[in-house]
Structure formats: structure tokens, C-alpha cells
PDB file of N, CA and C in Angstrom:
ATOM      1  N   UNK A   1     -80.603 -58.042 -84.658  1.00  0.00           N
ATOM      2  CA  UNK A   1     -80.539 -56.783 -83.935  1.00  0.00           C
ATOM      3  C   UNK A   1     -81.890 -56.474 -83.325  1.00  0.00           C
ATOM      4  N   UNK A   2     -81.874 -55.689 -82.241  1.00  0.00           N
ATOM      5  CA  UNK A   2     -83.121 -55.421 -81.733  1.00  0.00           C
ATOM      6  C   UNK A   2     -83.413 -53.976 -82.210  1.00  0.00           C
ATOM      7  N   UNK A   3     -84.910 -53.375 -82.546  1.00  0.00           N
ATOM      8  CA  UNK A   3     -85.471 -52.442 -82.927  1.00  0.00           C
ATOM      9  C   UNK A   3     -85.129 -50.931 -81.849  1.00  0.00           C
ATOM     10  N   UNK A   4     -85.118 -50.196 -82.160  1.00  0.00           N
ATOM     11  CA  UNK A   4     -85.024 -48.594 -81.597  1.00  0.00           C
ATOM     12  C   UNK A   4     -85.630 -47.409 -82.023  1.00  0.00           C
ATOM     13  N   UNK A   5     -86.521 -46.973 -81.325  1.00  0.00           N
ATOM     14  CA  UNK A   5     -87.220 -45.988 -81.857  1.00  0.00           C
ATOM     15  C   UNK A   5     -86.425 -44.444 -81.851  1.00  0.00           C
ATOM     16  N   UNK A   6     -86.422 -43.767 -83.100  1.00  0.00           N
ATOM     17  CA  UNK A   6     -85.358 -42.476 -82.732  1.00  0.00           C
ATOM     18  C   UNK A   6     -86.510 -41.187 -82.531  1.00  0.00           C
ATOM     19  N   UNK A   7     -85.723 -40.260 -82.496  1.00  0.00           N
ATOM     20  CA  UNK A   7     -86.430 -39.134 -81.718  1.00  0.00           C
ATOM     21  C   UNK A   7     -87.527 -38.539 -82.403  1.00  0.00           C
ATOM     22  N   UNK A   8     -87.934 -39.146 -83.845  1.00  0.00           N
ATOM     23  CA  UNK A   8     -88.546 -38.218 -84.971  1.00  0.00           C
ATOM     24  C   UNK A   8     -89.913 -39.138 -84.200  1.00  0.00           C
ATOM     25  N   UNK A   9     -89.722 -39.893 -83.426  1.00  0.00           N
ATOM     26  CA  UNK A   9     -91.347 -40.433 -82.242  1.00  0.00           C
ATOM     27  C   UNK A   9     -92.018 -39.569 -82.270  1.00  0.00           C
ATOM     28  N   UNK A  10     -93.550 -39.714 -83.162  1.00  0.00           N
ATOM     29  CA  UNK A  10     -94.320 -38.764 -82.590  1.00  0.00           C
ATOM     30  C   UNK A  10     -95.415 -38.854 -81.926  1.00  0.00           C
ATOM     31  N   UNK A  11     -95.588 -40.495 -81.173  1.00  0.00           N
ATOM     32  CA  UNK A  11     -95.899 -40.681 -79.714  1.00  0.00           C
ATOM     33  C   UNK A  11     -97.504 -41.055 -80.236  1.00  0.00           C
ATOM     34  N   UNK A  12     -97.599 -41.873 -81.164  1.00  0.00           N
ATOM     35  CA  UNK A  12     -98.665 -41.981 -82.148  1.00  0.00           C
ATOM     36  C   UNK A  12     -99.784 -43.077 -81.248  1.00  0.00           C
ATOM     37  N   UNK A  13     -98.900 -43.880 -80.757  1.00  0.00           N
ATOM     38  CA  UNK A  13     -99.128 -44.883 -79.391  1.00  0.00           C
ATOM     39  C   UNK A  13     -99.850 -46.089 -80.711  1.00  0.00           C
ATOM     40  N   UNK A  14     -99.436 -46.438 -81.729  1.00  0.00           N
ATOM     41  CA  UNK A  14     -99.980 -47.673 -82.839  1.00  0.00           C
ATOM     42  C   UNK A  14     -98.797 -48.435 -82.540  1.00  0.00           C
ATOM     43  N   UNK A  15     -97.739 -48.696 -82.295  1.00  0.00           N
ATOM     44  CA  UNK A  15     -96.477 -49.227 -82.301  1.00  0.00           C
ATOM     45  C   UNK A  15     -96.564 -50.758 -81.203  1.00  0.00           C
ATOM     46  N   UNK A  16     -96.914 -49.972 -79.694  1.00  0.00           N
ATOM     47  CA  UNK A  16     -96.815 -50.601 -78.603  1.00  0.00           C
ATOM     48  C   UNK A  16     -97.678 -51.914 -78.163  1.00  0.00           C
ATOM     49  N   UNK A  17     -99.096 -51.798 -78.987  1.00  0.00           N
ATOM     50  CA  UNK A  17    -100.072 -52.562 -78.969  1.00  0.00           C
ATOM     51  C   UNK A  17     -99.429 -54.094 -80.069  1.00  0.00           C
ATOM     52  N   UNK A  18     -98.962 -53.617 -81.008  1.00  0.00           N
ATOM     53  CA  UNK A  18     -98.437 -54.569 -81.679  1.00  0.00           C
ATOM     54  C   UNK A  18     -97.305 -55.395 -81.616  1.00  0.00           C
ATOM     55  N   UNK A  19     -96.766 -55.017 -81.019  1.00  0.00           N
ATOM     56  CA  UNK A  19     -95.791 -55.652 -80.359  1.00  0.00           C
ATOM     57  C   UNK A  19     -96.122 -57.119 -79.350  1.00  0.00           C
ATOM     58  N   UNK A  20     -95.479 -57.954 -80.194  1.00  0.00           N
ATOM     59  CA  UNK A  20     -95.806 -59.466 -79.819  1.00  0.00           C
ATOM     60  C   UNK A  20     -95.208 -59.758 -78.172  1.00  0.00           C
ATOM     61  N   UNK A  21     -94.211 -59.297 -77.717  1.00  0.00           N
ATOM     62  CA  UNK A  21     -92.824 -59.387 -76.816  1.00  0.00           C
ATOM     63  C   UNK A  21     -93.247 -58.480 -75.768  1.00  0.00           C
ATOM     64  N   UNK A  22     -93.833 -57.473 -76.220  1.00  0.00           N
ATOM     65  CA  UNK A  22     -93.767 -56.417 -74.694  1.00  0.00           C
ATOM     66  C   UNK A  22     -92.809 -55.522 -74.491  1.00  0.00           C
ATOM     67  N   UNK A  23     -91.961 -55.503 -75.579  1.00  0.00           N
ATOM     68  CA  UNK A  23     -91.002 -54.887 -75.589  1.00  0.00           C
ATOM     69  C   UNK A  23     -91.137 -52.944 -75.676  1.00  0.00           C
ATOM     70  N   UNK A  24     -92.017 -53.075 -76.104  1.00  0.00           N
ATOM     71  CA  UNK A  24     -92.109 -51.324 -76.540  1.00  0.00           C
ATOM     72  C   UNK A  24     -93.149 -51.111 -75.494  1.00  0.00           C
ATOM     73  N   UNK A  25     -92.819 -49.397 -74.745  1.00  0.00           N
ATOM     74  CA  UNK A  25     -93.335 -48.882 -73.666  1.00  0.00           C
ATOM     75  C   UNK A  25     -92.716 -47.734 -73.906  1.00  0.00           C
ATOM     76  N   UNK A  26     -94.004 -46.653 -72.734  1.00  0.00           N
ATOM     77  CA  UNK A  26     -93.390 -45.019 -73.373  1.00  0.00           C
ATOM     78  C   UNK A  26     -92.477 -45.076 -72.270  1.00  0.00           C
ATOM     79  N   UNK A  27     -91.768 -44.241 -72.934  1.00  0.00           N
ATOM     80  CA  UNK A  27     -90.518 -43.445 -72.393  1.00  0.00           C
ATOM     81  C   UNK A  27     -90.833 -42.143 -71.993  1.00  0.00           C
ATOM     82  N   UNK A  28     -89.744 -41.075 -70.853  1.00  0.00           N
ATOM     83  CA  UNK A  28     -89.945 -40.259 -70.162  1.00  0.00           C
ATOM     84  C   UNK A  28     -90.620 -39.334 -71.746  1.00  0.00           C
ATOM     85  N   UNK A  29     -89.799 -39.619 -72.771  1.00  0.00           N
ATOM     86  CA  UNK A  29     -90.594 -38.463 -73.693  1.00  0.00           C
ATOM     87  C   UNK A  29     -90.940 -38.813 -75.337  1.00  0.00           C
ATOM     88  N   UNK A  30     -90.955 -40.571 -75.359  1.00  0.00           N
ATOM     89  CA  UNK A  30     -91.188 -40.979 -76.555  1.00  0.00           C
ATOM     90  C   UNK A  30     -91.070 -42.425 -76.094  1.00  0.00           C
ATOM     91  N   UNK A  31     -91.074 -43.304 -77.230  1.00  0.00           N
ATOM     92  CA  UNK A  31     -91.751 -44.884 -77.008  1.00  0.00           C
ATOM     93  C   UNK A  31     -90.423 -45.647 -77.212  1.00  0.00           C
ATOM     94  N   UNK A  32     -90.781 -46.638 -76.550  1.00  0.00           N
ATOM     95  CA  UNK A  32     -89.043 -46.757 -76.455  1.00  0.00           C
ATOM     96  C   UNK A  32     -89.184 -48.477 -76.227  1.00  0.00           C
ATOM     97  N   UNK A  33     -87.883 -49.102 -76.568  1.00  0.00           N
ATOM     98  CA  UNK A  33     -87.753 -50.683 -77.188  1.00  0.00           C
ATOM     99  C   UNK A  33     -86.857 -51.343 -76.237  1.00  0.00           C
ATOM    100  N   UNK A  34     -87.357 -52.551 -75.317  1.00  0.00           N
ATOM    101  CA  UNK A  34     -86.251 -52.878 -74.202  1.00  0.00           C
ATOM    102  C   UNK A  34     -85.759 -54.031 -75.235  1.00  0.00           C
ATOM    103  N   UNK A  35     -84.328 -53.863 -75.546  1.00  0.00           N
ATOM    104  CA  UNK A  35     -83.443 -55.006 -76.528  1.00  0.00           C
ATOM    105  C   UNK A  35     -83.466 -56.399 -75.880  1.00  0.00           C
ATOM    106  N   UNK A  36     -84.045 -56.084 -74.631  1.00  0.00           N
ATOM    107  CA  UNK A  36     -83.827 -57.931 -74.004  1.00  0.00           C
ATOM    108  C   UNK A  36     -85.151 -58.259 -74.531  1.00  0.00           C
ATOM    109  N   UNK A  37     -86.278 -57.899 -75.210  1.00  0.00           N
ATOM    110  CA  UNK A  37     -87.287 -58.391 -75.201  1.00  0.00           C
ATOM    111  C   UNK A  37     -87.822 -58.512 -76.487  1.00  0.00           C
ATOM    112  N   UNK A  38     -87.414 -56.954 -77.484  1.00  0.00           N
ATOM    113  CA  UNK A  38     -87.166 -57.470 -78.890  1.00  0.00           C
ATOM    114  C   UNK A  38     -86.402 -58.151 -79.373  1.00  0.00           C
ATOM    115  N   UNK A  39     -87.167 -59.210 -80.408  1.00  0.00           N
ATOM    116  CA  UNK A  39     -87.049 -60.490 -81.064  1.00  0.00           C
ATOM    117  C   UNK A  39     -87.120 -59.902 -82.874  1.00  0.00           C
ATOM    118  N   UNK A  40     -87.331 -58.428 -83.311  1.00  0.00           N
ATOM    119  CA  UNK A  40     -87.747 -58.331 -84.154  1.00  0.00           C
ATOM    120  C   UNK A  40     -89.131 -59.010 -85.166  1.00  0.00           C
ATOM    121  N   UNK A  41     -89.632 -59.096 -84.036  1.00  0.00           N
ATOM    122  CA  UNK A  41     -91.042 -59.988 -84.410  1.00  0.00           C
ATOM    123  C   UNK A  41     -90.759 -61.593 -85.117  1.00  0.00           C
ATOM    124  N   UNK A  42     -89.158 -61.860 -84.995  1.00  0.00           N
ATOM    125  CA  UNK A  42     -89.191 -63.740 -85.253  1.00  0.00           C
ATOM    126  C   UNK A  42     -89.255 -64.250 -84.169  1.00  0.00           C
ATOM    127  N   UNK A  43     -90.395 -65.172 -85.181  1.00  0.00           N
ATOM    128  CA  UNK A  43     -91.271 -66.507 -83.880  1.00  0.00           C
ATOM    129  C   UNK A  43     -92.389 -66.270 -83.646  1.00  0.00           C
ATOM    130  N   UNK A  44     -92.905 -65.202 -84.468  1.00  0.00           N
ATOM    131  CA  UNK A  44     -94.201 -64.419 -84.465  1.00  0.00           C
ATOM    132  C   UNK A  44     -94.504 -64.079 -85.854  1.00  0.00           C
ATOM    133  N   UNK A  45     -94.023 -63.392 -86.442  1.00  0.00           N
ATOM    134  CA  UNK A  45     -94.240 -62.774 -87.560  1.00  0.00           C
ATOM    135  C   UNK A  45     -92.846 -62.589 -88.494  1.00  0.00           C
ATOM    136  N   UNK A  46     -92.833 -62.013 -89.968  1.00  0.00           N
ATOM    137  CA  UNK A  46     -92.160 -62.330 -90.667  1.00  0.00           C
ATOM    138  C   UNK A  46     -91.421 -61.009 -90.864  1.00  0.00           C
ATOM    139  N   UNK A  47     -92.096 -59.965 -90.794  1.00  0.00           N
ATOM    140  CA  UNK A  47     -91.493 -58.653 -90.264  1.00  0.00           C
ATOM    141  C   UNK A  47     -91.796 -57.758 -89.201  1.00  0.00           C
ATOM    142  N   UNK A  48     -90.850 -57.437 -88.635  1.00  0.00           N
ATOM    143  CA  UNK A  48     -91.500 -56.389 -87.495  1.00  0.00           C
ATOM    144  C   UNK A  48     -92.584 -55.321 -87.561  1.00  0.00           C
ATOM    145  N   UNK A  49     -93.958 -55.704 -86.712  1.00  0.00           N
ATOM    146  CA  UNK A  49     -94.940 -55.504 -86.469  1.00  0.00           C
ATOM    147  C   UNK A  49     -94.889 -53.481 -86.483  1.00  0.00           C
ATOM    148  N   UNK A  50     -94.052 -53.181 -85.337  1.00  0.00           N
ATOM    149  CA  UNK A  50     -94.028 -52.081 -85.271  1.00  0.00           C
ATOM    150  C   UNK A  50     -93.762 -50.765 -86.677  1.00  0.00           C
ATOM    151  N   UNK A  51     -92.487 -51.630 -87.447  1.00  0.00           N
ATOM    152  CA  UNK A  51     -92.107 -50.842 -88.372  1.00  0.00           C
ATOM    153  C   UNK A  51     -92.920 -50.692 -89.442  1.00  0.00           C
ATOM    154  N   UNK A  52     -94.101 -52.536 -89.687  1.00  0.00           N
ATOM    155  CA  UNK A  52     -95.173 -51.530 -90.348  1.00  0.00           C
ATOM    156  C   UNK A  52     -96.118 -50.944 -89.860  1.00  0.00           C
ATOM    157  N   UNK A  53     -96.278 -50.272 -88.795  1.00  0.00           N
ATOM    158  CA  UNK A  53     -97.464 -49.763 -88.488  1.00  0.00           C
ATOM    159  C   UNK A  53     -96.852 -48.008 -88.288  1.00  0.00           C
ATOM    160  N   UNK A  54     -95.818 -47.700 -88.325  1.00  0.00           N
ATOM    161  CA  UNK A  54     -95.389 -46.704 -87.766  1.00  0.00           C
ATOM    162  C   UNK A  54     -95.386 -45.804 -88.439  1.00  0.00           C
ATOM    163  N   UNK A  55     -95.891 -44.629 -88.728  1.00  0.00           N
ATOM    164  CA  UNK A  55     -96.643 -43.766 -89.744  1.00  0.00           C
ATOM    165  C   UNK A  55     -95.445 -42.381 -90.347  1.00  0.00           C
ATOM    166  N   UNK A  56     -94.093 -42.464 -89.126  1.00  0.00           N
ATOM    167  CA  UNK A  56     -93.221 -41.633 -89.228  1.00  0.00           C
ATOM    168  C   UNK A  56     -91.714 -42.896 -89.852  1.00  0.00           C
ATOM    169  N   UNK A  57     -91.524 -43.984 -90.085  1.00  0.00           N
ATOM    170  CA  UNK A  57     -91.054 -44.773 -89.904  1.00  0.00           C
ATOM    171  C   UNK A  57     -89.578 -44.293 -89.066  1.00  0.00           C
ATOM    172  N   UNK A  58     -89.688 -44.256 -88.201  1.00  0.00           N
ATOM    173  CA  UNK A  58     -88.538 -44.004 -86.924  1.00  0.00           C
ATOM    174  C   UNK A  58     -88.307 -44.944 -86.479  1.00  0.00           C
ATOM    175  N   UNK A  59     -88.074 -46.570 -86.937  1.00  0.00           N
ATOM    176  CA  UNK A  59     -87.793 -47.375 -86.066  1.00  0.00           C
ATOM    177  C   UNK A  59     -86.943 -48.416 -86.337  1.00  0.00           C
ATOM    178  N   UNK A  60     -85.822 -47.778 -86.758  1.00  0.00           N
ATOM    179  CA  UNK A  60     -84.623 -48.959 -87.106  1.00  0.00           C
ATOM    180  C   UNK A  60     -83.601 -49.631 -86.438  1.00  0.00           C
ATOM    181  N   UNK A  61     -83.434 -50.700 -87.272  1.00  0.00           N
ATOM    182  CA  UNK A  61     -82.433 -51.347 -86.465  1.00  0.00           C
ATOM    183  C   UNK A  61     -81.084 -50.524 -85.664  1.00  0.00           C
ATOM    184  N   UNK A  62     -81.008 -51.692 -84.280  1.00  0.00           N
ATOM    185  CA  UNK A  62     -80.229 -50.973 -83.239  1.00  0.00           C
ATOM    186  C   UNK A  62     -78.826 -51.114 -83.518  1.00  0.00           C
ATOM    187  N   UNK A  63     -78.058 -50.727 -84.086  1.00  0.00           N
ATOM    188  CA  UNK A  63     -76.773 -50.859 -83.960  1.00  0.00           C
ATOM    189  C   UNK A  63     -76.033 -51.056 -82.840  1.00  0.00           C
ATOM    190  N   UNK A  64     -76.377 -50.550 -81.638  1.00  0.00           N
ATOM    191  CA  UNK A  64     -75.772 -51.053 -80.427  1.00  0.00           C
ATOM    192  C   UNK A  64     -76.445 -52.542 -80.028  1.00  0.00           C
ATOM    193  N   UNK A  65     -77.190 -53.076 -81.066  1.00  0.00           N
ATOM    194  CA  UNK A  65     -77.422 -54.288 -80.069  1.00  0.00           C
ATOM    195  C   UNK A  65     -77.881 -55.239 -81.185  1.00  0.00           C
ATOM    196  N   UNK A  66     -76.373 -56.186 -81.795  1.00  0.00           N
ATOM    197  CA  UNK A  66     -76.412 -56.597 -83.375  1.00  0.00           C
ATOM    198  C   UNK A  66     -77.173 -58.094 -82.661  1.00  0.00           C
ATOM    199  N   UNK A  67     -77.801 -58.327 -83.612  1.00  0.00           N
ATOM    200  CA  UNK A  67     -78.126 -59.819 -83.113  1.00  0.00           C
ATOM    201  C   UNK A  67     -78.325 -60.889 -84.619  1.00  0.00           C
ATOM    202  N   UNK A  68     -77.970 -62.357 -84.786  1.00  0.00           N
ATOM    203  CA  UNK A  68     -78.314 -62.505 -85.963  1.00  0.00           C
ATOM    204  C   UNK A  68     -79.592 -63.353 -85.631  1.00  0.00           C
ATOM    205  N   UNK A  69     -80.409 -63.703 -86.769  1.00  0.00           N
ATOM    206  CA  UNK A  69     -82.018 -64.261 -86.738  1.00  0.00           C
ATOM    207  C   UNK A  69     -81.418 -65.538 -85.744  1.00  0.00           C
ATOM    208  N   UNK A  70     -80.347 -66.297 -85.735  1.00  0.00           N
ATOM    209  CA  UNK A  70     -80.718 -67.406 -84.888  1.00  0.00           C
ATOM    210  C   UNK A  70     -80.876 -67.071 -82.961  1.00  0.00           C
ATOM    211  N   UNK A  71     -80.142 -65.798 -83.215  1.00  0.00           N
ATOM    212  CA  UNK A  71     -80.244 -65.075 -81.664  1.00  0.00           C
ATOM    213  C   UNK A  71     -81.325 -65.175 -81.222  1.00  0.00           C
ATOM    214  N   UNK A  72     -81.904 -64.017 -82.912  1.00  0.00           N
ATOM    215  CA  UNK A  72     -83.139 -63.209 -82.283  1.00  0.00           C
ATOM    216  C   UNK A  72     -84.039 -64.946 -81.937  1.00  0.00           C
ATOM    217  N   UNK A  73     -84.215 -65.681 -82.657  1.00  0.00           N
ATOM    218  CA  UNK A  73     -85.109 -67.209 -82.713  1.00  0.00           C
ATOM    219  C   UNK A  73     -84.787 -67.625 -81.053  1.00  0.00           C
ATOM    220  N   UNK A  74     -83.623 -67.762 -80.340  1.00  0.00           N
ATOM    221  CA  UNK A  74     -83.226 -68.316 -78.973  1.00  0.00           C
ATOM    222  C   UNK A  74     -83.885 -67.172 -77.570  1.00  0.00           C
ATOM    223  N   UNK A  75     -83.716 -66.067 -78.277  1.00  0.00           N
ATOM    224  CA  UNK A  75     -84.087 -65.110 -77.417  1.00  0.00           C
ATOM    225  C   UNK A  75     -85.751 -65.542 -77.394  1.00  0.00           C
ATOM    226  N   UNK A  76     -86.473 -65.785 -79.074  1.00  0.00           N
ATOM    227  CA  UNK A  76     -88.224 -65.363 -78.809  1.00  0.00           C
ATOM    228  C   UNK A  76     -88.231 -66.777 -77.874  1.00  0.00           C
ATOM    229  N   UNK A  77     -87.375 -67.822 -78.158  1.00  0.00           N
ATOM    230  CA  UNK A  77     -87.716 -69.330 -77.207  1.00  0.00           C
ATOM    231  C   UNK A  77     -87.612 -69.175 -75.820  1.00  0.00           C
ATOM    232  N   UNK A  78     -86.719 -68.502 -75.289  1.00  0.00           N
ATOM    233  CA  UNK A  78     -86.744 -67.891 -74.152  1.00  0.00           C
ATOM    234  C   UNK A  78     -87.963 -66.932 -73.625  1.00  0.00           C
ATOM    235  N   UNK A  79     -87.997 -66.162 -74.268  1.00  0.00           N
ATOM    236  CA  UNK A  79     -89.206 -65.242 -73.638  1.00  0.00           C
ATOM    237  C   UNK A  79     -90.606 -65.902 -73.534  1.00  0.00           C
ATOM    238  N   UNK A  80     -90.830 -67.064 -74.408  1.00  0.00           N
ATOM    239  CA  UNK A  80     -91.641 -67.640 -74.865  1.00  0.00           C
ATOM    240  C   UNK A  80     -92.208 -68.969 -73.768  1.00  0.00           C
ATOM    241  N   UNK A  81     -91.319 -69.244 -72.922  1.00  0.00           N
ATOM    242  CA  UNK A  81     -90.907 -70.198 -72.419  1.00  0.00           C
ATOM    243  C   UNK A  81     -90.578 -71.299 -72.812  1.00  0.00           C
ATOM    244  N   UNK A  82     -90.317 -71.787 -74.433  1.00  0.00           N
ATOM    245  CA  UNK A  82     -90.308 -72.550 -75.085  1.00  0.00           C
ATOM    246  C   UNK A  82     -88.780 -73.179 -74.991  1.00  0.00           C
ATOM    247  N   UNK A  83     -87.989 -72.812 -74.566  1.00  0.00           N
ATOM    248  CA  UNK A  83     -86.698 -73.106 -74.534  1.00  0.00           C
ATOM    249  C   UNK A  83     -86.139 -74.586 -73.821  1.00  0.00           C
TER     250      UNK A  83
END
């Protein structure tokens, strides 16, 4: 699944820097996760970067966008150009 930040964002801006993918960027009014680009930090790291750094933890998995680890692994090869 890819990561989603919910509204309890309190725009802390520690999240976005860590992010391996590029995936996290602010939003019109909080920080926000493009699902084509989160990988959940596999192919990089062993847990997602963001969720430990995030001081409100607001950042759970997306239910609208299930993915299993071999996805998320094809997706980081893709973004990666490794594919």
C-alpha cells in the first residue's frame, strides 16, 4: 500500500526531506503522498522513513491504494530505473 498523510498534518515539513521517492510534497493545506511514487520506503529502507520521523504520527497506510511488498519492490525498480 502506499502511505497517506491525514488531516491531524501539522505541516512540521520533517516528513518530505526523507522521503527516498519524491513522493511527499505540500498540499494546498497539508503534506501530501503521490501513490505512484510511494514505495513505502522498499528498496531503500526497511521501514517507512516518513512514519518514523513524524512527530504527530498521521501517516498510515492508504487503503485506497492496497499494494503487496512485491508491487511496492516493481514499482521502487521502476522509479529507480532499474527495471
Amino acid at each position: 500500500m502506499a502511505l497517506i498523510i491525514t488531516d491531524d498534518c501539522i505541516n512540521c515539513d520533517v516528513c518530505e526531506p526523507e522521503c527516498p521517492n519524491a513522493a511527499i510534497s505540500q498540499g494546498e493545506e497539508i503534506y501530501e503522498i503521490d501513490p505512484n511514487l510511494c514505495t513505502e520506503c522498499v528498496g531503500h529502507y526497511d521501514e517507512p522513513q516518513c512514519q518514523q520521523v513524524c512527530p504527530v504520527d498521521c501517516i498510515p497506510l492508504d487503503p485506497n491504494h492496497a499494494e503487496t511488498r512485491d508491487e511496492l519492490m516493481q514499482k521502487y525498480l521502476i522509479i529507480t530505473g532499474n527495471a
